[in-house]
PDB file of N, CA and C in Angstrom:
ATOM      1  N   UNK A   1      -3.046 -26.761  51.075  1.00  0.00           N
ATOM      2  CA  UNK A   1      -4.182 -26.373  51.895  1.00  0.00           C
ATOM      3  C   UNK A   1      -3.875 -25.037  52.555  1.00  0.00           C
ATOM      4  N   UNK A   2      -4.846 -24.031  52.893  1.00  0.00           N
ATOM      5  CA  UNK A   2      -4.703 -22.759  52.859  1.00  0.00           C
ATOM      6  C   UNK A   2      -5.546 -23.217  54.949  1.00  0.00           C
ATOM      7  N   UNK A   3      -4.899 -21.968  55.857  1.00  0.00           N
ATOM      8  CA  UNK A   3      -5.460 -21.460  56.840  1.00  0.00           C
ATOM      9  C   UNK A   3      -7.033 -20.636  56.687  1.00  0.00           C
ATOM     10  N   UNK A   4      -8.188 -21.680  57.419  1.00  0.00           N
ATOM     11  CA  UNK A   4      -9.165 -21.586  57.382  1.00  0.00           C
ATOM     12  C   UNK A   4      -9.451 -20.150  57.726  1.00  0.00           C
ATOM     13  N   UNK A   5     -10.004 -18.945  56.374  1.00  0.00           N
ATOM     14  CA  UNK A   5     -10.149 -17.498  56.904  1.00  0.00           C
ATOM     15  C   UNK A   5     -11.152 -17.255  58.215  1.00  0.00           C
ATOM     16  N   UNK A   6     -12.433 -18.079  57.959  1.00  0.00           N
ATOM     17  CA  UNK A   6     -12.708 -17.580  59.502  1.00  0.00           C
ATOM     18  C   UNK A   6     -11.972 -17.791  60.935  1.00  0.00           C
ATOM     19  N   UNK A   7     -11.257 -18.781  61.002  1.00  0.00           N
ATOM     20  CA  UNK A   7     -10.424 -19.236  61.904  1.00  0.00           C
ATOM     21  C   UNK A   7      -9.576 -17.564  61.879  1.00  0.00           C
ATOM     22  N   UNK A   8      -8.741 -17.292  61.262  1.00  0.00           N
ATOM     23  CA  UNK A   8      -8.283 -15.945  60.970  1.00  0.00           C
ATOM     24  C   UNK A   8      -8.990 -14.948  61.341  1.00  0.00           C
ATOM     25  N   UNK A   9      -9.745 -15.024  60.907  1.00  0.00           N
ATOM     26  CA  UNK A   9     -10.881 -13.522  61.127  1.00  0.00           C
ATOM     27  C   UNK A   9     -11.005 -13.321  62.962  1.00  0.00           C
ATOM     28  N   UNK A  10     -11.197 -14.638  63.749  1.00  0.00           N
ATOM     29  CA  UNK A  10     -11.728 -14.416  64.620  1.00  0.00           C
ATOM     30  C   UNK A  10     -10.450 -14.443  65.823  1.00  0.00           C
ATOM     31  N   UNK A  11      -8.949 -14.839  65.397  1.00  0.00           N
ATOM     32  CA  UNK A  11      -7.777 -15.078  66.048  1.00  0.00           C
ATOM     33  C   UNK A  11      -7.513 -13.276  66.512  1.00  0.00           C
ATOM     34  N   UNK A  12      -6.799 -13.373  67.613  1.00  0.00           N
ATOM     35  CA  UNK A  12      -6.571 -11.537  68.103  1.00  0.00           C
ATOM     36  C   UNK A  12      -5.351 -12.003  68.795  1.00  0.00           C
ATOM     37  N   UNK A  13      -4.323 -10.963  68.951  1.00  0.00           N
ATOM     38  CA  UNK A  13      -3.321 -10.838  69.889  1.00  0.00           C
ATOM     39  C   UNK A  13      -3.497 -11.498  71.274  1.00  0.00           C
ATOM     40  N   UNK A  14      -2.617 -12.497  71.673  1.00  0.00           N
ATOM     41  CA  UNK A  14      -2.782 -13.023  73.137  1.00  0.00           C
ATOM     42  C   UNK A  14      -2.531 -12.371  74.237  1.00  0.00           C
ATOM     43  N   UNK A  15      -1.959 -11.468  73.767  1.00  0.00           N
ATOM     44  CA  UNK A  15      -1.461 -10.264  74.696  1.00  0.00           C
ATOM     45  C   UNK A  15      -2.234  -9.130  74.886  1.00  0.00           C
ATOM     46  N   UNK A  16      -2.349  -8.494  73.929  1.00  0.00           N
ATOM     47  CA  UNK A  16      -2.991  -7.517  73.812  1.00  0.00           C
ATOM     48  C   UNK A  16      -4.101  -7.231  73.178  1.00  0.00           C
ATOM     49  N   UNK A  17      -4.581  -8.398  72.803  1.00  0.00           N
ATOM     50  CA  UNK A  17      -6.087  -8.447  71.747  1.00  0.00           C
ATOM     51  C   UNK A  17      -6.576  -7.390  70.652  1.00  0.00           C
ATOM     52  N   UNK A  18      -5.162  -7.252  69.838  1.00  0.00           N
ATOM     53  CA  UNK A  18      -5.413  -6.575  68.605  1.00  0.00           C
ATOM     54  C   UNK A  18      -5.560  -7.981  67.329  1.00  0.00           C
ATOM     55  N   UNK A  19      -5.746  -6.999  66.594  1.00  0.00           N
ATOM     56  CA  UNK A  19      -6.178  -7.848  65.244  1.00  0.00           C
ATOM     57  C   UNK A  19      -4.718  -8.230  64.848  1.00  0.00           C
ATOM     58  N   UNK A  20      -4.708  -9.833  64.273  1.00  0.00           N
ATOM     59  CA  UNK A  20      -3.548  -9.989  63.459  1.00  0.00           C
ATOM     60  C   UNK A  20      -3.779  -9.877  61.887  1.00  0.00           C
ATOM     61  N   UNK A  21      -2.341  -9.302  61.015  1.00  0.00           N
ATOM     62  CA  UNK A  21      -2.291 -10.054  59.889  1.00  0.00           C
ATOM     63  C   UNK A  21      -1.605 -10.873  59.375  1.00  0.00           C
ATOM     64  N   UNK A  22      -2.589 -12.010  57.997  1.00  0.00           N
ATOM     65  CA  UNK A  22      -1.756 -13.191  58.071  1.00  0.00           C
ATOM     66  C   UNK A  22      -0.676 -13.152  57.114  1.00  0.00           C
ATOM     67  N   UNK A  23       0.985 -12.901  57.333  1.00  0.00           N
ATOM     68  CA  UNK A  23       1.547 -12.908  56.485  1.00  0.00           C
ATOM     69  C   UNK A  23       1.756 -13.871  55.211  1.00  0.00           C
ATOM     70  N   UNK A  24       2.395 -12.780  53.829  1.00  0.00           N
ATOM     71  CA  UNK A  24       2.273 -13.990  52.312  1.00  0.00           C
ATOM     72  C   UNK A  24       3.192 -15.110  53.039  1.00  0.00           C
ATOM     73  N   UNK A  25       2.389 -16.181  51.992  1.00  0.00           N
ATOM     74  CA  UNK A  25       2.850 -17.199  52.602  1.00  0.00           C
ATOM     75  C   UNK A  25       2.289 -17.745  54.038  1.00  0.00           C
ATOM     76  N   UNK A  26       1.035 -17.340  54.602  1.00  0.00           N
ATOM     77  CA  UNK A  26       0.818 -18.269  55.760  1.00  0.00           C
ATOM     78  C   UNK A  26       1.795 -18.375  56.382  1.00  0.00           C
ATOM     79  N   UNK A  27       2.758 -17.619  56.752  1.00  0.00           N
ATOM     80  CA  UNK A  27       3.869 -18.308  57.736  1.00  0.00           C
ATOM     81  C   UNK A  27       4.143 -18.038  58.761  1.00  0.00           C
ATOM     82  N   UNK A  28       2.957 -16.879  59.114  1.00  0.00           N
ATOM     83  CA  UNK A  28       3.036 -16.268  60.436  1.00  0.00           C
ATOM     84  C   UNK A  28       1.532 -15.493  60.561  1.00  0.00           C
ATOM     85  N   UNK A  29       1.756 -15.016  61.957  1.00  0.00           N
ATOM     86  CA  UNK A  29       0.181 -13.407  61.674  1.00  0.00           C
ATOM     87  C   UNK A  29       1.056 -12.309  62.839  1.00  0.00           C
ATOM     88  N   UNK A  30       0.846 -11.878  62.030  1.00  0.00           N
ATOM     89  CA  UNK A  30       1.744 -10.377  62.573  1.00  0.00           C
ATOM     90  C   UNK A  30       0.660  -9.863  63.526  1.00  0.00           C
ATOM     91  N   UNK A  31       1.689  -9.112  64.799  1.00  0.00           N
ATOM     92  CA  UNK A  31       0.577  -8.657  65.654  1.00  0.00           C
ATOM     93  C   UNK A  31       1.712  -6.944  65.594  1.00  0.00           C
ATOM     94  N   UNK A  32       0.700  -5.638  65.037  1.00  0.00           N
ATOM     95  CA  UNK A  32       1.420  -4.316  64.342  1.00  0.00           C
ATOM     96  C   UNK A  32       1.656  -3.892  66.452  1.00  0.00           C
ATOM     97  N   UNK A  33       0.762  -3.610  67.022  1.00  0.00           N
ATOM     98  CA  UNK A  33       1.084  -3.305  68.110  1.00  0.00           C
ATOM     99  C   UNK A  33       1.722  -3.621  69.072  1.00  0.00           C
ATOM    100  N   UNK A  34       2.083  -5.186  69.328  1.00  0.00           N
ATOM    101  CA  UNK A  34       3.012  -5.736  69.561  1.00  0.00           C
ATOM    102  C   UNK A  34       4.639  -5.831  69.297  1.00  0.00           C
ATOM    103  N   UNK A  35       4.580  -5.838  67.740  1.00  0.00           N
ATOM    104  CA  UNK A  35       5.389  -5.654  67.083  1.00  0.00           C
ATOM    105  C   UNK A  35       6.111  -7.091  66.946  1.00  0.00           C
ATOM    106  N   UNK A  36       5.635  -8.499  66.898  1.00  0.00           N
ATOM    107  CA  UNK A  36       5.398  -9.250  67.230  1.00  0.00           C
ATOM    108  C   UNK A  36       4.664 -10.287  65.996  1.00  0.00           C
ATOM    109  N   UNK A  37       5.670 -11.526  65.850  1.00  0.00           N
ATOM    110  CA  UNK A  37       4.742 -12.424  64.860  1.00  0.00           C
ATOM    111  C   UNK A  37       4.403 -14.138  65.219  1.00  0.00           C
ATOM    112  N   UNK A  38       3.575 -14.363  65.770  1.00  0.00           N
ATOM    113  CA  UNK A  38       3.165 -15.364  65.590  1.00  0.00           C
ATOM    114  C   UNK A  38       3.203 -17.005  64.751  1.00  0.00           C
ATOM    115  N   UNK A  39       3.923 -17.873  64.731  1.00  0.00           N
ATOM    116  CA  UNK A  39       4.558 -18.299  63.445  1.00  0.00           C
ATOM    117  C   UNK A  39       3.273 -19.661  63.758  1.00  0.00           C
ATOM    118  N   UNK A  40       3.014 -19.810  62.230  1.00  0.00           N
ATOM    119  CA  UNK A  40       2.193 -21.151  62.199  1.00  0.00           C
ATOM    120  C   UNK A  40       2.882 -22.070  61.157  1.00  0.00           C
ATOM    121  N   UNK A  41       2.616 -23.579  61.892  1.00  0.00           N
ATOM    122  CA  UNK A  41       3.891 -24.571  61.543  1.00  0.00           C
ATOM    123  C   UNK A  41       2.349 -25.767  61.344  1.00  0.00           C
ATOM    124  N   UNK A  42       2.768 -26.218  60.339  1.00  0.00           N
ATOM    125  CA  UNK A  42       1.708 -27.292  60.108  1.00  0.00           C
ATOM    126  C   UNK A  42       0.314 -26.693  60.053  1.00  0.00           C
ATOM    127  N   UNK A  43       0.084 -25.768  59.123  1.00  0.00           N
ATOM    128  CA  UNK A  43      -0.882 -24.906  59.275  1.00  0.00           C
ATOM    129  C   UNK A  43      -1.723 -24.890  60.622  1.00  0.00           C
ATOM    130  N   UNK A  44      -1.057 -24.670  61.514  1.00  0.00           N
ATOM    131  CA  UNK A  44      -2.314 -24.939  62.767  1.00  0.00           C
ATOM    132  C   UNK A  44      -1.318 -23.091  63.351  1.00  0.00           C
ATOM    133  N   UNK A  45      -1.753 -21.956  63.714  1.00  0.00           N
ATOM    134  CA  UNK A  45      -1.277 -20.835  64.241  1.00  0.00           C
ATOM    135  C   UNK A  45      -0.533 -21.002  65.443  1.00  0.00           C
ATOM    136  N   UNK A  46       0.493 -20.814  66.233  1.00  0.00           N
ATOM    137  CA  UNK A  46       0.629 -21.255  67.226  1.00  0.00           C
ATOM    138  C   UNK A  46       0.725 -19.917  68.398  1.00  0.00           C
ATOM    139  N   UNK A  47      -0.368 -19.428  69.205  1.00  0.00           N
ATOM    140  CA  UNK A  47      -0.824 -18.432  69.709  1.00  0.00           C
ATOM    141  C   UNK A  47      -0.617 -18.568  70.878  1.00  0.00           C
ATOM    142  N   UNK A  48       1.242 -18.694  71.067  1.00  0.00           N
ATOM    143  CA  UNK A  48       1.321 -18.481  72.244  1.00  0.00           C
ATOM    144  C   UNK A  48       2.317 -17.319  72.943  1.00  0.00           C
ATOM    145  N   UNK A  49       2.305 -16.130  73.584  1.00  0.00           N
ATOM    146  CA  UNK A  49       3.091 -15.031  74.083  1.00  0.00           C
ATOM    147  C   UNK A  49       4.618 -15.885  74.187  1.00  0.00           C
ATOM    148  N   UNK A  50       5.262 -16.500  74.710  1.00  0.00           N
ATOM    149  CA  UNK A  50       6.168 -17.684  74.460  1.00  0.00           C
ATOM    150  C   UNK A  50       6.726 -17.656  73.131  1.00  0.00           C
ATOM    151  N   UNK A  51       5.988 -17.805  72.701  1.00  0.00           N
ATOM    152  CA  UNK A  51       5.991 -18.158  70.845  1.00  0.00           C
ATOM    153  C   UNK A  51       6.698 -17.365  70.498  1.00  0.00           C
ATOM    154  N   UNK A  52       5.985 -16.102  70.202  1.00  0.00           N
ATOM    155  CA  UNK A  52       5.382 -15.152  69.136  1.00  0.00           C
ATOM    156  C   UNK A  52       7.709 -14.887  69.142  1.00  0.00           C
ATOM    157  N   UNK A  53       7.749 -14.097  68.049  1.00  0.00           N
ATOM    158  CA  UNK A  53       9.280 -14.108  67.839  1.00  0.00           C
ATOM    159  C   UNK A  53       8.897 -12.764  67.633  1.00  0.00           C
ATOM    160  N   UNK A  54       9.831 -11.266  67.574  1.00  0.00           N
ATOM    161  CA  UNK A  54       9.912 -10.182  67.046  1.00  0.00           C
ATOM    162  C   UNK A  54       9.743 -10.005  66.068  1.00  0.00           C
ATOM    163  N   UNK A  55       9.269  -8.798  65.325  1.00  0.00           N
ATOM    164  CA  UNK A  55       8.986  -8.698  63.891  1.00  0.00           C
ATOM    165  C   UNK A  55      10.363  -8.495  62.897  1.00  0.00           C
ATOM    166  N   UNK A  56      11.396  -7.810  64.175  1.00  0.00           N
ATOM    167  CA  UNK A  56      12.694  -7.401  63.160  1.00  0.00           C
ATOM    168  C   UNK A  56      13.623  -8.632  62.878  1.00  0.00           C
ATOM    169  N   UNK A  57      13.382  -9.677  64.080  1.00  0.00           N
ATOM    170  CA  UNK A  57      13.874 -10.849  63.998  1.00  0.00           C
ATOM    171  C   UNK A  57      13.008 -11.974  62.948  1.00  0.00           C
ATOM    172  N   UNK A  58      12.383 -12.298  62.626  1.00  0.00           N
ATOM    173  CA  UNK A  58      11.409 -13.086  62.017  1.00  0.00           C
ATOM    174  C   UNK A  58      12.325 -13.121  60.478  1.00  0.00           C
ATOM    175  N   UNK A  59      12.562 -14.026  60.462  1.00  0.00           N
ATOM    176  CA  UNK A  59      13.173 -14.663  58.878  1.00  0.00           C
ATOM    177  C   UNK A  59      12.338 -15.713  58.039  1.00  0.00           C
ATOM    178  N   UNK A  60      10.901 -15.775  57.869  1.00  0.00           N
ATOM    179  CA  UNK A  60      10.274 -16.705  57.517  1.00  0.00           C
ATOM    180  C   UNK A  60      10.494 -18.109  58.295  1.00  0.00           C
ATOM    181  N   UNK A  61      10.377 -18.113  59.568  1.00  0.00           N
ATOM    182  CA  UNK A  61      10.267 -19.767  60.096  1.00  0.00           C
ATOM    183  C   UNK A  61      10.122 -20.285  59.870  1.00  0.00           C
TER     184      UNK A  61
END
């Protein structure tokens, strides 16, 4: 089962309310201005500033 695209379309940075993208593999949504990725676990996104892990750090979660 794939992450519902409008659900996607309408998700933005919690921080800073830029657009995310959803990395291959569904395994995250990158936030470019942040610099910042978001990791979704059980296909559900988990959109929380808390969360989100660095982009240089991020090893596929």
């Amino acid at each position: 089962m794939t992450l519902n695209k409008e659900l996607i379309d309408i998700l933005v940075c919690p921080k800073c309310k830029s657009e995310l993208e959803l990395l291959p593999g569904e395994t995250g949504l990158k936030c470019d201005a942040c610099n910042v990725i978001y990791p979704v676990k059980d296909e559900i996104p988990i959109m929380l500033v808390d969360e989100a892990v660095p982009a240089d750090q991020w090893e596929n979660k």
